[in-house]
C-alpha atoms as a PDB file:
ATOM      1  CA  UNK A   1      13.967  -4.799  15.877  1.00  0.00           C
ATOM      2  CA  UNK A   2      13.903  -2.356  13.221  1.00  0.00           C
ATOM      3  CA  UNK A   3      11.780  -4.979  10.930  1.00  0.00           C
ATOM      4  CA  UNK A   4       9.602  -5.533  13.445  1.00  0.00           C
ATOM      5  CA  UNK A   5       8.522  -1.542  13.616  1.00  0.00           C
ATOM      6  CA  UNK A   6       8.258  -1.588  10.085  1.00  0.00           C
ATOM      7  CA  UNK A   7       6.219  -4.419  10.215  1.00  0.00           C
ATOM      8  CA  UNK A   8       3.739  -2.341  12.708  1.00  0.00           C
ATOM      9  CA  UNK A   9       3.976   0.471  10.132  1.00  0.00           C
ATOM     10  CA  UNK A  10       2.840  -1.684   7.570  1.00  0.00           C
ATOM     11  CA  UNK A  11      -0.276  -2.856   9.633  1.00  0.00           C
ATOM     12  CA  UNK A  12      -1.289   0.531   9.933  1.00  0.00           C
ATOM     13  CA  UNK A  13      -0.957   1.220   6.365  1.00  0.00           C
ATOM     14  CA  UNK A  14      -3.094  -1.358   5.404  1.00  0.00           C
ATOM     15  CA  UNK A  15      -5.641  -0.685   8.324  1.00  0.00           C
ATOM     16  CA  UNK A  16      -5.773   2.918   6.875  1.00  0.00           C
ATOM     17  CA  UNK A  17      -5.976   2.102   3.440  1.00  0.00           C
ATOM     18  CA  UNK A  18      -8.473  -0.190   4.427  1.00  0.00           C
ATOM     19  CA  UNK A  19     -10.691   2.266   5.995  1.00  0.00           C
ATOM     20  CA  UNK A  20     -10.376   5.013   3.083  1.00  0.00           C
ATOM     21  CA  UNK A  21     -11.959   2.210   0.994  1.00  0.00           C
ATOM     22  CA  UNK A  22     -14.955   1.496   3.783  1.00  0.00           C
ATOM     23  CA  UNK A  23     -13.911  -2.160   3.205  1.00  0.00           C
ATOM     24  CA  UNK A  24     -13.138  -4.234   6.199  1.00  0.00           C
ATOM     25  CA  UNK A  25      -9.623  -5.793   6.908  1.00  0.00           C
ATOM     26  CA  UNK A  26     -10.451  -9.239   5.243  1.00  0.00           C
ATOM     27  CA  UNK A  27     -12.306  -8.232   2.228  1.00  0.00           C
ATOM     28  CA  UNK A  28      -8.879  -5.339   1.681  1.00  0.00           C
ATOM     29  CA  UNK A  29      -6.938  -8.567   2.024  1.00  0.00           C
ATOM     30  CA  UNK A  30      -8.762 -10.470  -0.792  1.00  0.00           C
ATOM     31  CA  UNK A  31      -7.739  -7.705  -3.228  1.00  0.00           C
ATOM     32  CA  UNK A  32      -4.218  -6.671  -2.506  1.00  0.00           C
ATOM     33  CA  UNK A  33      -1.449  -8.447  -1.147  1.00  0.00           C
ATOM     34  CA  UNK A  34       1.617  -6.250   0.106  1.00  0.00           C
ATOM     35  CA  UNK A  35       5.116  -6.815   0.567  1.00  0.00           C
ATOM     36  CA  UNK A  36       8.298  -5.038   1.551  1.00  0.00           C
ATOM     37  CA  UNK A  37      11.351  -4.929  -0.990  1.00  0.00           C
ATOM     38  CA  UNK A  38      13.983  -3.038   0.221  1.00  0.00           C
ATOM     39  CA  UNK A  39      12.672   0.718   0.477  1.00  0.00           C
ATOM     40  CA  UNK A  40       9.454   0.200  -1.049  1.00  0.00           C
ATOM     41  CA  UNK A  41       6.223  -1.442  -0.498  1.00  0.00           C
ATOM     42  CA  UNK A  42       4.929  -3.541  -3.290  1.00  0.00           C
ATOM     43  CA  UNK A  43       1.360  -4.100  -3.757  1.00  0.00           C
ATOM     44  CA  UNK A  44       0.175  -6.643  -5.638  1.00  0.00           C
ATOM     45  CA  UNK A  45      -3.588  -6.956  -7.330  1.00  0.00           C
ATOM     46  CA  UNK A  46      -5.293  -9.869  -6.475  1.00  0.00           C
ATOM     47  CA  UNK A  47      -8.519  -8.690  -8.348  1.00  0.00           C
ATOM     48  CA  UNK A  48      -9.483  -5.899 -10.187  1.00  0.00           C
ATOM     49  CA  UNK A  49     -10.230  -1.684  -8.831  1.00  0.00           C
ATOM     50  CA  UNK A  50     -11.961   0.726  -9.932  1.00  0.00           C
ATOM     51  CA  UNK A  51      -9.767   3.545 -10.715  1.00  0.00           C
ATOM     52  CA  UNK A  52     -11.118   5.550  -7.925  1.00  0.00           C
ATOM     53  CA  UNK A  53      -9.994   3.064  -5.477  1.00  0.00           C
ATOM     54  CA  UNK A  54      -6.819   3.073  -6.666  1.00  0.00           C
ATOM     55  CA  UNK A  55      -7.158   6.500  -6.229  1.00  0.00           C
ATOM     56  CA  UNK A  56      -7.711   6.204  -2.408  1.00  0.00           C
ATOM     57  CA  UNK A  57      -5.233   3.336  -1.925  1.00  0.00           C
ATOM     58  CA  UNK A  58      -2.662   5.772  -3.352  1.00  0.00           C
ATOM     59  CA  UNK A  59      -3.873   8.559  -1.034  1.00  0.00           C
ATOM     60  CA  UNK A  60      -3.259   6.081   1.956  1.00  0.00           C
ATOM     61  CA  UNK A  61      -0.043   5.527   0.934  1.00  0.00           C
ATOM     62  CA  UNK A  62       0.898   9.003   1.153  1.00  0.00           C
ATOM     63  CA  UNK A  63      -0.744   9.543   3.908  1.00  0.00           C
ATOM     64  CA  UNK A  64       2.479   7.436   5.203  1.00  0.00           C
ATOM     65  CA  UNK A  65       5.133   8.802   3.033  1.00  0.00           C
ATOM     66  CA  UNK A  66       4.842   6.850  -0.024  1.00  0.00           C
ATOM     67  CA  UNK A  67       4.579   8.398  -3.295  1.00  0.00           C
ATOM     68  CA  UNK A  68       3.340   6.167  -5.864  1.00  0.00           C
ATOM     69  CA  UNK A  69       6.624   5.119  -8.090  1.00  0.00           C
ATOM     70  CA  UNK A  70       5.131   2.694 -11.023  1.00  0.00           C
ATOM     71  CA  UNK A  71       3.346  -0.395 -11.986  1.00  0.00           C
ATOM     72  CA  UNK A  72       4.892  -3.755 -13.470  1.00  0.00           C
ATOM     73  CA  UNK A  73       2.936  -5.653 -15.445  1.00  0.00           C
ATOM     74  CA  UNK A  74      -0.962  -3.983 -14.613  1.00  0.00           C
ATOM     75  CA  UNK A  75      -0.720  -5.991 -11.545  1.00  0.00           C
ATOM     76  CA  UNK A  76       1.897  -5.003  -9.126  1.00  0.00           C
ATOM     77  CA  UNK A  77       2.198  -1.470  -7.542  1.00  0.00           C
ATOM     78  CA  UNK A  78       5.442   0.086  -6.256  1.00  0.00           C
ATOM     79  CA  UNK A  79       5.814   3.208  -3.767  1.00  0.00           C
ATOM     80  CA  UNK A  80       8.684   4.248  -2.546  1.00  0.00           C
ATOM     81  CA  UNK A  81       9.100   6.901   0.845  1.00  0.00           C
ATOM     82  CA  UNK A  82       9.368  10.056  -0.356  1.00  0.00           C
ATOM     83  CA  UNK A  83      13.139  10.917  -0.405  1.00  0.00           C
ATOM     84  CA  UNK A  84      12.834  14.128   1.815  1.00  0.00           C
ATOM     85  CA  UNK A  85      11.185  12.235   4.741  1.00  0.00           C
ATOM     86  CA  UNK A  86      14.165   9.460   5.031  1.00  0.00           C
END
């Protein structure tokens, strides 16, 4: 039960990072593709950003509790929930 609220959470994540951009829900999943590994959320670049929209996904992130943690290989993003709100 637990996965499936997380699951919910991540919809909303991606509906709100989605609608920072002013992109709609298909064209936000032609670009990134996100996953769940462990505590962190990892997004992976299906095409290239501008930096400014990285910018804005990051913001959306937080916006949930996830601080931007690194990148591996240009292409995959990591956050991780900030430790103070577990």
């Amino acid at each position: 039960m637990v996965t499936n609220k997380f699951d919910d959470t991540l919809a909303a994540i991606e509906l709100n990072a989605a609608r920072k951009l002013n992109w709609d829900y298909s064209q936000f999943k032609d670009f990134f593709s996100f996953t769940v590994n462990k505590e962190a959320i990892e997004i992976a670049l299906k095409n290239q950003i501008e930096e400014s929209q990285l910018e804005t996904l990051k913001q959306a992130l937080l916006d949930y509790g996830f601080q931007y943690k690194k990148t591996v290989n240009d292409l995959i993003l990591v956050f991780e929930q900030d430790v103070e709100l577990r």
